[in-house]
C-alpha atoms as a PDB file:
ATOM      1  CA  UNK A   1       0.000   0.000   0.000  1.00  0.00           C
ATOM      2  CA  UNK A   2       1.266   3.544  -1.015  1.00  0.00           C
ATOM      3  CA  UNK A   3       2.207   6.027   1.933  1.00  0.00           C
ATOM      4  CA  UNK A   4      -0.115   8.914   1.708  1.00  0.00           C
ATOM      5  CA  UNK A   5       2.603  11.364   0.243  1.00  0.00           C
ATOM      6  CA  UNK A   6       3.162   8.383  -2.702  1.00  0.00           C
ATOM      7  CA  UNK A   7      -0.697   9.038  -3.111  1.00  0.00           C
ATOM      8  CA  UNK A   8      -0.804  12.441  -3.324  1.00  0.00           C
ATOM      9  CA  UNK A   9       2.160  12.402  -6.108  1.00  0.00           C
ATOM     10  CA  UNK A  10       0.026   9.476  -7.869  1.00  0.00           C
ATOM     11  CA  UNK A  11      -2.974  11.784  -7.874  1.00  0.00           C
ATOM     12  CA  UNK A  12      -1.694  14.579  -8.976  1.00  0.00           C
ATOM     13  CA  UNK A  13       0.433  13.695 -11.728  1.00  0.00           C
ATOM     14  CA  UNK A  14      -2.441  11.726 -12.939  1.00  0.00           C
ATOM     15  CA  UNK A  15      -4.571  15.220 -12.458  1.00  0.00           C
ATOM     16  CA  UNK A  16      -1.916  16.453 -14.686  1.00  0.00           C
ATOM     17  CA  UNK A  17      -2.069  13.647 -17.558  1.00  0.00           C
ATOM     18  CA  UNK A  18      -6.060  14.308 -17.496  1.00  0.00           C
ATOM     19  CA  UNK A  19      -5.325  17.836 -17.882  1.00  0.00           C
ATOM     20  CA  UNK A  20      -2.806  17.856 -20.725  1.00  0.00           C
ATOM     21  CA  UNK A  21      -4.771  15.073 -22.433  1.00  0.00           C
ATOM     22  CA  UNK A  22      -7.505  17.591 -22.475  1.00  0.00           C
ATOM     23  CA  UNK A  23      -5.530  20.139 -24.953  1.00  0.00           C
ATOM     24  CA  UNK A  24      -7.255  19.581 -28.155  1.00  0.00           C
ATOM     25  CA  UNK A  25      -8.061  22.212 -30.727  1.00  0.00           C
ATOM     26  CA  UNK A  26     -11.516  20.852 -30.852  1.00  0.00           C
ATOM     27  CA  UNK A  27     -13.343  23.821 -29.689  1.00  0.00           C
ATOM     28  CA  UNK A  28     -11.600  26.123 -32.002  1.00  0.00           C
ATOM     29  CA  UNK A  29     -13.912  24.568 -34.745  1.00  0.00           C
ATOM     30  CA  UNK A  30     -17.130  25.994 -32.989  1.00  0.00           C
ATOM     31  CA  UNK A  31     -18.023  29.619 -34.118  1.00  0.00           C
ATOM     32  CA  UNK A  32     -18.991  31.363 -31.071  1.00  0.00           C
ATOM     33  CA  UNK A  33     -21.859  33.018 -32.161  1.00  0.00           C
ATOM     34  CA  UNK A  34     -22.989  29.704 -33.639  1.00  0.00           C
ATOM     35  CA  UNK A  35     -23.226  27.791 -30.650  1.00  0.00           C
ATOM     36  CA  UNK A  36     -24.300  30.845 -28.728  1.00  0.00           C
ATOM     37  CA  UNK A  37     -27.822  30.959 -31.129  1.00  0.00           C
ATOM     38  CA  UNK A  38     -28.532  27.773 -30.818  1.00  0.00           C
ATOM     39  CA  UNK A  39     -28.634  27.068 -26.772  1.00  0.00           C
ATOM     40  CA  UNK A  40     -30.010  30.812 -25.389  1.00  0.00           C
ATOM     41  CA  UNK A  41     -33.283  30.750 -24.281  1.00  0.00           C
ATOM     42  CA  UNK A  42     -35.498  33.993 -25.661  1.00  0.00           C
ATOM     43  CA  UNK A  43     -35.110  37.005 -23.152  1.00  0.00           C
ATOM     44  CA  UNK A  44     -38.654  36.749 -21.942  1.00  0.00           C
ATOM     45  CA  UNK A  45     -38.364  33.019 -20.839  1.00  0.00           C
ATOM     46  CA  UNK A  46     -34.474  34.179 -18.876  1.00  0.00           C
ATOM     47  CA  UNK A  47     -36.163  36.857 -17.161  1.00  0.00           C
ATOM     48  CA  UNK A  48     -39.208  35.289 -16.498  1.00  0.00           C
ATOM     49  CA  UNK A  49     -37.599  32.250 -15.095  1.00  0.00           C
ATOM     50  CA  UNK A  50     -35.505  34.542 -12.803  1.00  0.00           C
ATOM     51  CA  UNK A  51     -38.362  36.431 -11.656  1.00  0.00           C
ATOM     52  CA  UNK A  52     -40.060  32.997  -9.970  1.00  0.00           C
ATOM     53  CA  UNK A  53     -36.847  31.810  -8.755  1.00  0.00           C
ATOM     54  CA  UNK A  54     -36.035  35.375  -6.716  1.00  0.00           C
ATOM     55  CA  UNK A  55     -39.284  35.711  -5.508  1.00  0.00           C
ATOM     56  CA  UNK A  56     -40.166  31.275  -4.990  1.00  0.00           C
ATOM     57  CA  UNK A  57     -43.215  32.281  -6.922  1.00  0.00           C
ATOM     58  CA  UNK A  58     -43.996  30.079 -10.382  1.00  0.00           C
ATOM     59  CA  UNK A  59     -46.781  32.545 -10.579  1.00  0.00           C
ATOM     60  CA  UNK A  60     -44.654  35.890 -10.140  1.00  0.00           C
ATOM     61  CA  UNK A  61     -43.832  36.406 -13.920  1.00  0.00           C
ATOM     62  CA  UNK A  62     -46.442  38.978 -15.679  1.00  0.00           C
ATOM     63  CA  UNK A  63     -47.618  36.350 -18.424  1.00  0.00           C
ATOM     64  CA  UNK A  64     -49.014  39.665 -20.080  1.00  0.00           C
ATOM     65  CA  UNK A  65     -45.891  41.535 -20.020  1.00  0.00           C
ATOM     66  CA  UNK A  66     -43.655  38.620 -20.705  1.00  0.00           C
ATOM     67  CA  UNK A  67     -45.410  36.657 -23.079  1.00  0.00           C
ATOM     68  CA  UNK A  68     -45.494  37.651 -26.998  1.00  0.00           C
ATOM     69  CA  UNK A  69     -48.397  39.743 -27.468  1.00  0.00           C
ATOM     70  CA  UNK A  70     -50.948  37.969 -29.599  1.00  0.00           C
ATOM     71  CA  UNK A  71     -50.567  38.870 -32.959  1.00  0.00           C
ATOM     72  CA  UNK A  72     -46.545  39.278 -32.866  1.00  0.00           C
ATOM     73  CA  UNK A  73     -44.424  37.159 -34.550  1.00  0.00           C
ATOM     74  CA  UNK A  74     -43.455  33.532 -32.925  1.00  0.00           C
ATOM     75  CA  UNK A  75     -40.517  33.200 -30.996  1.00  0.00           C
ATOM     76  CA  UNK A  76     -38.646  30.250 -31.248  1.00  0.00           C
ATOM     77  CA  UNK A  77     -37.086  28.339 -29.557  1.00  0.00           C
ATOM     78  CA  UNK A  78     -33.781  27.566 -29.496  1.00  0.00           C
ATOM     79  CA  UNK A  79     -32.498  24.546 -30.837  1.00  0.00           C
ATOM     80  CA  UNK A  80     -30.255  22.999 -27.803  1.00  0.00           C
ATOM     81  CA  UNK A  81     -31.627  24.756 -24.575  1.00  0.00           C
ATOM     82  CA  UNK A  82     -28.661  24.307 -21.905  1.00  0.00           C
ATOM     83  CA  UNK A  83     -28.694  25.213 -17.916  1.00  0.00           C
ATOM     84  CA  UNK A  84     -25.106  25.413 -16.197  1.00  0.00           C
ATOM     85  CA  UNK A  85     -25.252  25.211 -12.367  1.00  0.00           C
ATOM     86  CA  UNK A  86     -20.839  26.321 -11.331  1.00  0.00           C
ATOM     87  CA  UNK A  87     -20.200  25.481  -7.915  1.00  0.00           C
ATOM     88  CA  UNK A  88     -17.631  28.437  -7.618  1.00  0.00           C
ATOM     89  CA  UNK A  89     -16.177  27.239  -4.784  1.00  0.00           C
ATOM     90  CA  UNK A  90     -14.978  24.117  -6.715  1.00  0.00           C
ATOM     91  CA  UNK A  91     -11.749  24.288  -9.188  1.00  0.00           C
ATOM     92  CA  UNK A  92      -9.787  26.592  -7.194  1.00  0.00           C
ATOM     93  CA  UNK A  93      -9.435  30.409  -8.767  1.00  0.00           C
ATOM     94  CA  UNK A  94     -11.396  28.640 -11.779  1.00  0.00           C
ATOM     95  CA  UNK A  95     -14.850  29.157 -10.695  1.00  0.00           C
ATOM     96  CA  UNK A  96     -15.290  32.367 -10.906  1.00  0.00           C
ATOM     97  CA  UNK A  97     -13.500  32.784 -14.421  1.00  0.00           C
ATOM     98  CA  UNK A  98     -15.154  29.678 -15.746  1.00  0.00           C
ATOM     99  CA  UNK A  99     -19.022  31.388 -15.067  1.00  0.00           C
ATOM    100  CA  UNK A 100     -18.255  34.874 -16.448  1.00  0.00           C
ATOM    101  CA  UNK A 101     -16.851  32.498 -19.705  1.00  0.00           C
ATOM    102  CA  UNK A 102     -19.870  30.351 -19.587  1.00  0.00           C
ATOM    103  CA  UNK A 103     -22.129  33.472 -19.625  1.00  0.00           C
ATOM    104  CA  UNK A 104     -20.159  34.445 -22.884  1.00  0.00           C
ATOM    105  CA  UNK A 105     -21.571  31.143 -24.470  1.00  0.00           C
ATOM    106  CA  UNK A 106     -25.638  31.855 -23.492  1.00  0.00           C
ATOM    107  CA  UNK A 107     -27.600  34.246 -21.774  1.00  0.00           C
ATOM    108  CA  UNK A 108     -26.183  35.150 -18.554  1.00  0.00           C
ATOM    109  CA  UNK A 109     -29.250  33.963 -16.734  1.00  0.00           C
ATOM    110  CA  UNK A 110     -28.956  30.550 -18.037  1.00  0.00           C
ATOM    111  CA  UNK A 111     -25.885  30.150 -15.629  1.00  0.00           C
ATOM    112  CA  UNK A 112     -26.551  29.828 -12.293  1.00  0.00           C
ATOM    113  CA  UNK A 113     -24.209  29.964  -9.282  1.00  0.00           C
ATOM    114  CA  UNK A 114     -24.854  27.438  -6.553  1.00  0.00           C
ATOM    115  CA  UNK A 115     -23.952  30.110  -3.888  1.00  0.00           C
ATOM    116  CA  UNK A 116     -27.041  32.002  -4.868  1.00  0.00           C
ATOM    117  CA  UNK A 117     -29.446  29.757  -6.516  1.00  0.00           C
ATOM    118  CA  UNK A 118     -29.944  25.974  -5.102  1.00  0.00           C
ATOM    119  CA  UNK A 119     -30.477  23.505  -7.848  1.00  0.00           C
ATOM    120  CA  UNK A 120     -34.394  22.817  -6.146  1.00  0.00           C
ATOM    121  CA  UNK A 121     -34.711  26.197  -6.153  1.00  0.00           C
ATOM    122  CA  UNK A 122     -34.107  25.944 -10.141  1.00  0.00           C
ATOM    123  CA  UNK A 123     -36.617  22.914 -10.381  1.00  0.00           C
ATOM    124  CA  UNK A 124     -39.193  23.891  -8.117  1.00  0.00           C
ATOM    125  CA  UNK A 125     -39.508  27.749  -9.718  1.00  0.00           C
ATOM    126  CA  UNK A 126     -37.412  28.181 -12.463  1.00  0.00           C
ATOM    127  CA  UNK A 127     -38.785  25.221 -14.141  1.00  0.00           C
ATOM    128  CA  UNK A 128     -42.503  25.378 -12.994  1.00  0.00           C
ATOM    129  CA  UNK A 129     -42.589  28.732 -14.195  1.00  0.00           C
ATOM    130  CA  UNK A 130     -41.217  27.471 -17.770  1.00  0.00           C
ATOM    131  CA  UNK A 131     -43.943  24.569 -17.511  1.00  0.00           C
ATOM    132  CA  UNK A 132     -46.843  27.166 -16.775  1.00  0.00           C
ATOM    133  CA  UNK A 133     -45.934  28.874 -19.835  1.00  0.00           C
ATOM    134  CA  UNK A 134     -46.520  26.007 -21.927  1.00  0.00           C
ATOM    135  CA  UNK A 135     -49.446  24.695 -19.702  1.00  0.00           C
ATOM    136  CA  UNK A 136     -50.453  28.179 -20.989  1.00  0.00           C
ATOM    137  CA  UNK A 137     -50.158  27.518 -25.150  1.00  0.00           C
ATOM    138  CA  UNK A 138     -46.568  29.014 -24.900  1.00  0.00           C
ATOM    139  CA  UNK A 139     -45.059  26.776 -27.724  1.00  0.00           C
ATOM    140  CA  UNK A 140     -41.727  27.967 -27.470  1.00  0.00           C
ATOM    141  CA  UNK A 141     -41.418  27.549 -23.538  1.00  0.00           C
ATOM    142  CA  UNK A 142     -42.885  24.111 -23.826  1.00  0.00           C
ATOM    143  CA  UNK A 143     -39.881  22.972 -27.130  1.00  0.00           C
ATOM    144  CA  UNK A 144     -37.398  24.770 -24.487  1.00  0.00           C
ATOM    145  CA  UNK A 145     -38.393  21.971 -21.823  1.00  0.00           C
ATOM    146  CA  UNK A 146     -38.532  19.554 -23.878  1.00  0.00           C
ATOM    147  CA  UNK A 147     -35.315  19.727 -25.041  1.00  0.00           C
ATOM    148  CA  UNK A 148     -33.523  21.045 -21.908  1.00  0.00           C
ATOM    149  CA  UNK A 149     -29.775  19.762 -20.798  1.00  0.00           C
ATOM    150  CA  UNK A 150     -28.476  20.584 -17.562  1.00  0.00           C
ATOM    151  CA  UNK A 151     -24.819  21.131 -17.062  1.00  0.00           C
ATOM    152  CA  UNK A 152     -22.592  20.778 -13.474  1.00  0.00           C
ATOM    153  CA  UNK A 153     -19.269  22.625 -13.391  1.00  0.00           C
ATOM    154  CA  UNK A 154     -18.186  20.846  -9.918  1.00  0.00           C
ATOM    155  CA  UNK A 155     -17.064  17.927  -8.407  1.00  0.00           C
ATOM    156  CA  UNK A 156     -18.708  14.405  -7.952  1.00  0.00           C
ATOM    157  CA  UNK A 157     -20.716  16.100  -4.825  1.00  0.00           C
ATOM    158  CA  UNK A 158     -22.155  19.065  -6.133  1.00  0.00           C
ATOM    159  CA  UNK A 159     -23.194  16.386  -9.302  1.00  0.00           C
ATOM    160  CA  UNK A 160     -24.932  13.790  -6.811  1.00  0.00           C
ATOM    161  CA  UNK A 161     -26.719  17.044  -5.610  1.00  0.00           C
ATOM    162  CA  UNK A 162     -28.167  18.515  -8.605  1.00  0.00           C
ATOM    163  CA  UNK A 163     -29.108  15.252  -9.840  1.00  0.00           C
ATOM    164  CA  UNK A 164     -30.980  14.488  -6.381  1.00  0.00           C
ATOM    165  CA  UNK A 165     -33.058  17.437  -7.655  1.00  0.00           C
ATOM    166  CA  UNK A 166     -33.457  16.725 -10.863  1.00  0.00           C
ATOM    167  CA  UNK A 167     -35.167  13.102  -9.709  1.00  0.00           C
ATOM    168  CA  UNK A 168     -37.880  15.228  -7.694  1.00  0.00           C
ATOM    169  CA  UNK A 169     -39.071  15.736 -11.708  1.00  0.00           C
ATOM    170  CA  UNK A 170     -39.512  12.141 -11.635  1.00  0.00           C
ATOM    171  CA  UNK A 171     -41.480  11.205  -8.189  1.00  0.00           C
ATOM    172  CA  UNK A 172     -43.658  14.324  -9.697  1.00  0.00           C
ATOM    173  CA  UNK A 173     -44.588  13.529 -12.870  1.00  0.00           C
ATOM    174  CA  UNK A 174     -42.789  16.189 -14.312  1.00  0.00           C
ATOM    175  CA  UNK A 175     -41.147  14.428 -17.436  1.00  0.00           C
ATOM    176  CA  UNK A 176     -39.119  14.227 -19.068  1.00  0.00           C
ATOM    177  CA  UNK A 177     -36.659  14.483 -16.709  1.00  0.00           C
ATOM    178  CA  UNK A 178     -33.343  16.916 -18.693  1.00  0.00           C
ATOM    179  CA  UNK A 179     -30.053  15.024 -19.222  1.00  0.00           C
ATOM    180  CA  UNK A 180     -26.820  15.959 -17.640  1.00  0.00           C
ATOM    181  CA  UNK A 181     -23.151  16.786 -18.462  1.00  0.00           C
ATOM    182  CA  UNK A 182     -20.614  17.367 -16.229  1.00  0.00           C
ATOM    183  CA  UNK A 183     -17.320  20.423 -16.591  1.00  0.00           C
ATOM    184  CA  UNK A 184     -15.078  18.824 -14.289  1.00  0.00           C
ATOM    185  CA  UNK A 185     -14.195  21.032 -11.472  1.00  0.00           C
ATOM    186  CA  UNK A 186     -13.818  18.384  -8.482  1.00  0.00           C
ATOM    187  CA  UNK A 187     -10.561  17.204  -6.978  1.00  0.00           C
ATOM    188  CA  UNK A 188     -11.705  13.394  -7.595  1.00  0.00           C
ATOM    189  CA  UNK A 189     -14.195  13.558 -10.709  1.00  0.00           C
ATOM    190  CA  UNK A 190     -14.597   9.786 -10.981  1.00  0.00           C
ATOM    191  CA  UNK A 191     -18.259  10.325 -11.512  1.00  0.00           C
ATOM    192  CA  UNK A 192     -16.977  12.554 -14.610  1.00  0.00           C
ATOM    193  CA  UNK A 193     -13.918  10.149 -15.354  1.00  0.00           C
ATOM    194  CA  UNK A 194     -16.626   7.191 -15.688  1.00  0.00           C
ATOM    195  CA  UNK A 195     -19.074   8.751 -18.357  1.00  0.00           C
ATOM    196  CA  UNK A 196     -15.990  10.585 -20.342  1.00  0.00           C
ATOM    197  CA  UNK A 197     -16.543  13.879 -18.937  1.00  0.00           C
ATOM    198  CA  UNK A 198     -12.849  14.076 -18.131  1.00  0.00           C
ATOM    199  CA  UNK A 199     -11.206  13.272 -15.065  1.00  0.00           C
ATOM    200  CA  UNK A 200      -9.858  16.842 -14.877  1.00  0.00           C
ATOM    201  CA  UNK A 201      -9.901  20.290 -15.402  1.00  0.00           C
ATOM    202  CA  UNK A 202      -8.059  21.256 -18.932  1.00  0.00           C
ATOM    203  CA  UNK A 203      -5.398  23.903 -18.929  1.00  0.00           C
ATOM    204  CA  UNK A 204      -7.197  25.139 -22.323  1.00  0.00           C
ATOM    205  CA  UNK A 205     -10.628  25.374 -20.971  1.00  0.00           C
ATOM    206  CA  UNK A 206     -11.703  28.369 -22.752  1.00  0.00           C
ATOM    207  CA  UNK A 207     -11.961  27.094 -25.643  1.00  0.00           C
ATOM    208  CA  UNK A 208     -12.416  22.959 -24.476  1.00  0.00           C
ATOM    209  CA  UNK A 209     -15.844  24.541 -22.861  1.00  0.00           C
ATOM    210  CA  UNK A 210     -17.459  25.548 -25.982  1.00  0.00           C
ATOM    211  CA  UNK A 211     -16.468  21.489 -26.943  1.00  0.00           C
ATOM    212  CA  UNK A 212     -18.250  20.405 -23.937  1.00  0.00           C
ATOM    213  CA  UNK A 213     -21.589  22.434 -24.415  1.00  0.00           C
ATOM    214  CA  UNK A 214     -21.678  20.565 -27.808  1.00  0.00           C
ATOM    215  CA  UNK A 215     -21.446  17.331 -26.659  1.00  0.00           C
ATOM    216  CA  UNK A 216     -24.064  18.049 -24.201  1.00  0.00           C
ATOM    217  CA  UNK A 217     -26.073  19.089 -26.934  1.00  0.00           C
ATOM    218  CA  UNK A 218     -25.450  16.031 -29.372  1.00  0.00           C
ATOM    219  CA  UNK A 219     -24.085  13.298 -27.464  1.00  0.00           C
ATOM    220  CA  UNK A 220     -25.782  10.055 -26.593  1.00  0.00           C
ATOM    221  CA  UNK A 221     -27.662   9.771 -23.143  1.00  0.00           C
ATOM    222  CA  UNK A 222     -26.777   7.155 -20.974  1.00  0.00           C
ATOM    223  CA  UNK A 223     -28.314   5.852 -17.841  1.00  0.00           C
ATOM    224  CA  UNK A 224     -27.145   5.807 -14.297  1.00  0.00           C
ATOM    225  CA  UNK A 225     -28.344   4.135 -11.051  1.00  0.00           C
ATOM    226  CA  UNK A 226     -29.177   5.818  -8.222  1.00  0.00           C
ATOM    227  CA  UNK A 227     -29.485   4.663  -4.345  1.00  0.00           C
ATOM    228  CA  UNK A 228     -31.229   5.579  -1.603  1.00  0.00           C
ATOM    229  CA  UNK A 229     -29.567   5.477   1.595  1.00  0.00           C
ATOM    230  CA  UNK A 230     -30.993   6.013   5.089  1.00  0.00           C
ATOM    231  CA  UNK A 231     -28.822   6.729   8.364  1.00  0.00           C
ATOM    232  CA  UNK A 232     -30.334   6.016  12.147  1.00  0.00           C
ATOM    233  CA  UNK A 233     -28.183   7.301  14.734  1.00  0.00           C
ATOM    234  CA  UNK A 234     -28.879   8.148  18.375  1.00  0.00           C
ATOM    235  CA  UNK A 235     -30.916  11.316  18.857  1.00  0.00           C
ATOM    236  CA  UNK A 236     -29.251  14.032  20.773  1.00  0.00           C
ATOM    237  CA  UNK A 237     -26.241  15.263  18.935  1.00  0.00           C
ATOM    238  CA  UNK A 238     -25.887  17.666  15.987  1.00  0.00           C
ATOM    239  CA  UNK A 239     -25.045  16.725  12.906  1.00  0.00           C
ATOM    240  CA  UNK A 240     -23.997  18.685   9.705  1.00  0.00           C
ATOM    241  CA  UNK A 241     -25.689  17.300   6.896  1.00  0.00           C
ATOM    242  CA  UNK A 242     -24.010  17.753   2.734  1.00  0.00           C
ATOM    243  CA  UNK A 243     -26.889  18.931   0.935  1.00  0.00           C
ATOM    244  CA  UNK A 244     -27.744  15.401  -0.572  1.00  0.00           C
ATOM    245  CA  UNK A 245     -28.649  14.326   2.914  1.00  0.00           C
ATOM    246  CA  UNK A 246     -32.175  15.574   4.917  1.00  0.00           C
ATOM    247  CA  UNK A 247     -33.552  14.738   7.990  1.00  0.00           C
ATOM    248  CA  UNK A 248     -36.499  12.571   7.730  1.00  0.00           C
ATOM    249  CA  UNK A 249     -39.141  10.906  10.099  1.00  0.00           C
ATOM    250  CA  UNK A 250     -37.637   8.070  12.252  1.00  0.00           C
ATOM    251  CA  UNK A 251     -37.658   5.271  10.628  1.00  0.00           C
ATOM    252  CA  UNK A 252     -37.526   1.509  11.988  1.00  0.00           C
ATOM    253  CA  UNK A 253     -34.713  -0.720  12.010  1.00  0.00           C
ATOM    254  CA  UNK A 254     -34.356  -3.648   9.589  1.00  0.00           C
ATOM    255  CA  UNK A 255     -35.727  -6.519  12.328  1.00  0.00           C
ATOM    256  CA  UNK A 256     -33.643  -8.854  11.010  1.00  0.00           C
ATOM    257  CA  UNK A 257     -30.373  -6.632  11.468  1.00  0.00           C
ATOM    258  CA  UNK A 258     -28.112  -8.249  14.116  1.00  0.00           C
ATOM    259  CA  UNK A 259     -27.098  -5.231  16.649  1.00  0.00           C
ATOM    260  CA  UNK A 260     -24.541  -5.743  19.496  1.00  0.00           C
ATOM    261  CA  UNK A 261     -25.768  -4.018  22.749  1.00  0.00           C
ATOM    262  CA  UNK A 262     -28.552  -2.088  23.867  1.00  0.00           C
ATOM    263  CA  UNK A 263     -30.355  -0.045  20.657  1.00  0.00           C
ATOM    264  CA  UNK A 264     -30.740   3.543  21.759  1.00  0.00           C
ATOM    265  CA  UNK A 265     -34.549   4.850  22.891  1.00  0.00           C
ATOM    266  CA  UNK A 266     -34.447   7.667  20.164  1.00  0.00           C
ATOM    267  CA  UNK A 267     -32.763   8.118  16.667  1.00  0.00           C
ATOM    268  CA  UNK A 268     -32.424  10.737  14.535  1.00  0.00           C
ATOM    269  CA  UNK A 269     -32.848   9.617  10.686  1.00  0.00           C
ATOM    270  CA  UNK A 270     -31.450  10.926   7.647  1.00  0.00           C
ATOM    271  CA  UNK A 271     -31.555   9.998   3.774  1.00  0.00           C
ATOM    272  CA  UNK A 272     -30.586  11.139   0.566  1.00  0.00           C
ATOM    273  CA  UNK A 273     -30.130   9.856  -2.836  1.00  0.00           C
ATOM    274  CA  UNK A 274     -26.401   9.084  -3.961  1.00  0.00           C
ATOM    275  CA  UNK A 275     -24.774   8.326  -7.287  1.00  0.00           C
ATOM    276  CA  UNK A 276     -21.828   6.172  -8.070  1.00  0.00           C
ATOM    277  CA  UNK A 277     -20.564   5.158  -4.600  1.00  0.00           C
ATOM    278  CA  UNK A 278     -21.240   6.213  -1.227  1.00  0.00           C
ATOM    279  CA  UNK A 279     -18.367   5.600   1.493  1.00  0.00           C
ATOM    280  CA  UNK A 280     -18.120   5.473   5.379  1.00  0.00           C
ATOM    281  CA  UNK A 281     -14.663   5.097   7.000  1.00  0.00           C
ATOM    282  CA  UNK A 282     -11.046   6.278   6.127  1.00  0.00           C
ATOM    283  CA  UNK A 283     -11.719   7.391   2.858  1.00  0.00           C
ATOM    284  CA  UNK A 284     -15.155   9.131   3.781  1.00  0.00           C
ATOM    285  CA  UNK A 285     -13.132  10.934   7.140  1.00  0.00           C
ATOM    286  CA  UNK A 286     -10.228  12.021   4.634  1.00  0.00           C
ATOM    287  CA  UNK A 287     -13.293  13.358   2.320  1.00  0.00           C
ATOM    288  CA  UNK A 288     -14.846  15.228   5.190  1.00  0.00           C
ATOM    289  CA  UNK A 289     -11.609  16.584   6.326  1.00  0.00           C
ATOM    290  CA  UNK A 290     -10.674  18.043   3.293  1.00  0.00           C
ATOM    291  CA  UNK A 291     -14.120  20.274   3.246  1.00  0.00           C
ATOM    292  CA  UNK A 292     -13.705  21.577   6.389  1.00  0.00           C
ATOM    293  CA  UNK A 293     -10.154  22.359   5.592  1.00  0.00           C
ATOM    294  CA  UNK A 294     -11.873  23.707   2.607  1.00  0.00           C
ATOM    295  CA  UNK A 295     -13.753  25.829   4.453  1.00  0.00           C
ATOM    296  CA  UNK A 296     -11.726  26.967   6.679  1.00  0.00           C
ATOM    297  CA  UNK A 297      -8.881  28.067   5.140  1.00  0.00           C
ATOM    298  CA  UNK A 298      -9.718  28.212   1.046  1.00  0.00           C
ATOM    299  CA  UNK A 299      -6.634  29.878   0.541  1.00  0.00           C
ATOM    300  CA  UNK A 300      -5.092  26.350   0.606  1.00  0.00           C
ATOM    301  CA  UNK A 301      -7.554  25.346  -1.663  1.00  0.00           C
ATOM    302  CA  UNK A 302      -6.319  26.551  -4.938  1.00  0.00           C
ATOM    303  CA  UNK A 303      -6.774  23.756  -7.444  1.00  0.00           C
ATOM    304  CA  UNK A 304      -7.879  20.337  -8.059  1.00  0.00           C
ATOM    305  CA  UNK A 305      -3.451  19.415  -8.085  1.00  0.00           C
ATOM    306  CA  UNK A 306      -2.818  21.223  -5.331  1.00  0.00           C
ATOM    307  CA  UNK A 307      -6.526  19.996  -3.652  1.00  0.00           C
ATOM    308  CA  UNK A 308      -4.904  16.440  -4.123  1.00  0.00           C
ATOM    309  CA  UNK A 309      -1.624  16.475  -2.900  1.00  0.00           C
ATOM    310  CA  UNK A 310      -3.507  18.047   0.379  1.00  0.00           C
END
C-alpha cells in the first residue's frame, strides 16, 4: 500500500495527464456566435424564469408583459436549450472565471451559481414557471423543456446534488426528466472520469468549454443508477448534513439486522439519494476533512493538483 505522500504524487500527476490530455483544438472549430444561437433561451423566458426563482413564486412572472403579445411574430425556440449550475467554490481560482466564460456562451441567466441559486430552487420555480408557460399555449417555452440539458461545473458532490433534484421531476410527474453533463471542477471527478466527462480540469478550458456544451447538446444519453440510503443514529447530537442528505421521520430498524448491545430509545434519521458510490470510513473521514479544511482556510484550496496532494 502507497504512503499517503506516494498518493498524493500518484494523484496529482495523474490530475496532470487528465489535464494535458484535455488540450485539443476541438473547440476552435465551434463559431462562437454559432453555438451561442442555438442554446439561449429567448429574453422573456431568462427573465421570467428569474423572476419565480427570486421571488419562490412560479406565478410571479407577468404572463401579459412577458409573453409575446398575440398577434406578434413567434418566438422560437432555441435549438439545444442548456442550464449550467458552477459550484464556484470548486476548481480553485477557476470558478469564478469559468461562469463569467460560460455566460459568454448563453444568456447570462442561463448560468446559475450554486452560492445564490440551489439547484431545487431551479426545479421547483425556475422550471414550474417554464412549464406554466406552456401549460399556458406558450409553444416555445414548452420545445425549451422539452429539449432542456443541464450542465454541473463541480465535483462528484455538487453532481450527486443537482441530480438528487433533478429526480424530484420524476417522483412528480414532471417528465421528461433533462439530461446531464458534467465540466469537471472536483478534486476526484470519478463520476466525470466514468461517463468521459474528463477526469480533470483542462489547462485550455476556454476554448475545451465551448467542446463540452456541444457534446451536451449532441451526445448520446446514458443511464445511471441511483441509491437511496438512510442513516439512524442516536438522537441528541448535531449533525452537519451535505446537501444530498435531509432529515427525515424516524424510521424503523431492519428486524432482522443483528445489533450488538442495547439499541438507543431515540434516533435521529437521515436519507438522501447518492450516485456512483457512497463511502463510510477512512476514505469518507479524509473526504470530510478536506471540506472543512476547505472551508476553513480556502486559501489552501487553490486547485484540483494542489486539492490532491492536500
Amino acid at each position: 500500500m502507497n504512503s499517503p505522500s506516494q498518493a498524493g504524487s500518484s494523484s496529482a500527476r495523474s490530475s496532470v495527464i487528465h489535464s494535458i490530455r484535455g488540450c485539443t483544438l476541438a473547440g476552435l472549430g465551434i463559431p462562437k456566435e454559432d453555438l451561442r444561437k442555438k442554446i439561449t433561451f429567448p429574453e422573456y423566458i431568462r427573465l421570467a424564469m428569474i423572476e419565480a426563482i427570486q421571488s419562490k413564486d412560479v406565478d410571479a412572472a407577468s404572463v401579459a408583459q412577458l409573453y409575446p403579445p398575440e398577434g406578434a411574430e413567434p418566438v422560437e425556440p432555441p435549438e439545444l436549450p442548456i442550464v449550467v449550475f458552477v459550484n464556484s467554490k470548486s476548481g480553485g481560482r477557476h470558478g469564478p472565471e469559468l461562469k463569467a466564460r460560460l455566460q459568454e456562451l448563453m444568456g447570462e441567466e442561463q448560468v446559475f451559481d450554486l452560492s445564490a441559486v440551489k439547484p431545487h430552487e431551479f426545479v421547483q420555480y425556475g422550471l414550474g414557471c417554464l412549464e406554466k408557460f406552456a401549460s399556458l399555449g406558450d409553444n416555445c417555452a414548452k420545445e425549451t423543456r422539452l429539449k432542456l440539458r443541464i450542465v454541473v461545473a463541480g465535483g462528484d458532490g455538487t453532481v450527486g446534488w443537482v441530480l438528487g433534484c433533478l429526480q424530484q421531476l420524476n417522483k412528480q410527474g414532471r417528465l421528461p426528466v433533462p439530461p446531464t453533463g458534467i465540466i469537471p471542477l472536483g478534486t476526484g471527478n470519478d463520476l466525470s472520469r466514468s461517463f468521459g466527462w474528463g477526469g480533470s480540469f483542462p489547462f485550455n478550458w476556454k476554448s475545451a468549454i465551448k467542446r463540452t456544451l456541444d457534446k451536451v447538446a449532441h451526445g448520446p444519453l446514458a443511464f445511471l443508477d441511483s441509491w437511496h440510503v438512510l442513516i439512524s443514529m442516536p438522537a441528541g447530537k448535531d449533525l452537519e448534513t451535505p446537501y444530498s442528505i435531509k432529515e427525515t421521520e424516524e424510521v424503523p430498524l431492519d428486524q432482522e439486522l443483528e445489533v450488538d448491545g442495547n439499541l438507543p430509545e431515540k434516533l435521529n434519521c437521515y436519507q438522501g439519494v447518492f450516485y456512483n458510490y457512497f463511502s463510510i470510513g477512512m476514505d469518507a473521514q479524509v473526504a470530510y476533512g478536506f471540506h472543512t479544511l476547505r472551508n476553513e482556510k480556502p486559501y489552501l484550496a487553490q486547485g484540483p493538483i494542489s486539492n490532491k496532494v492536500l
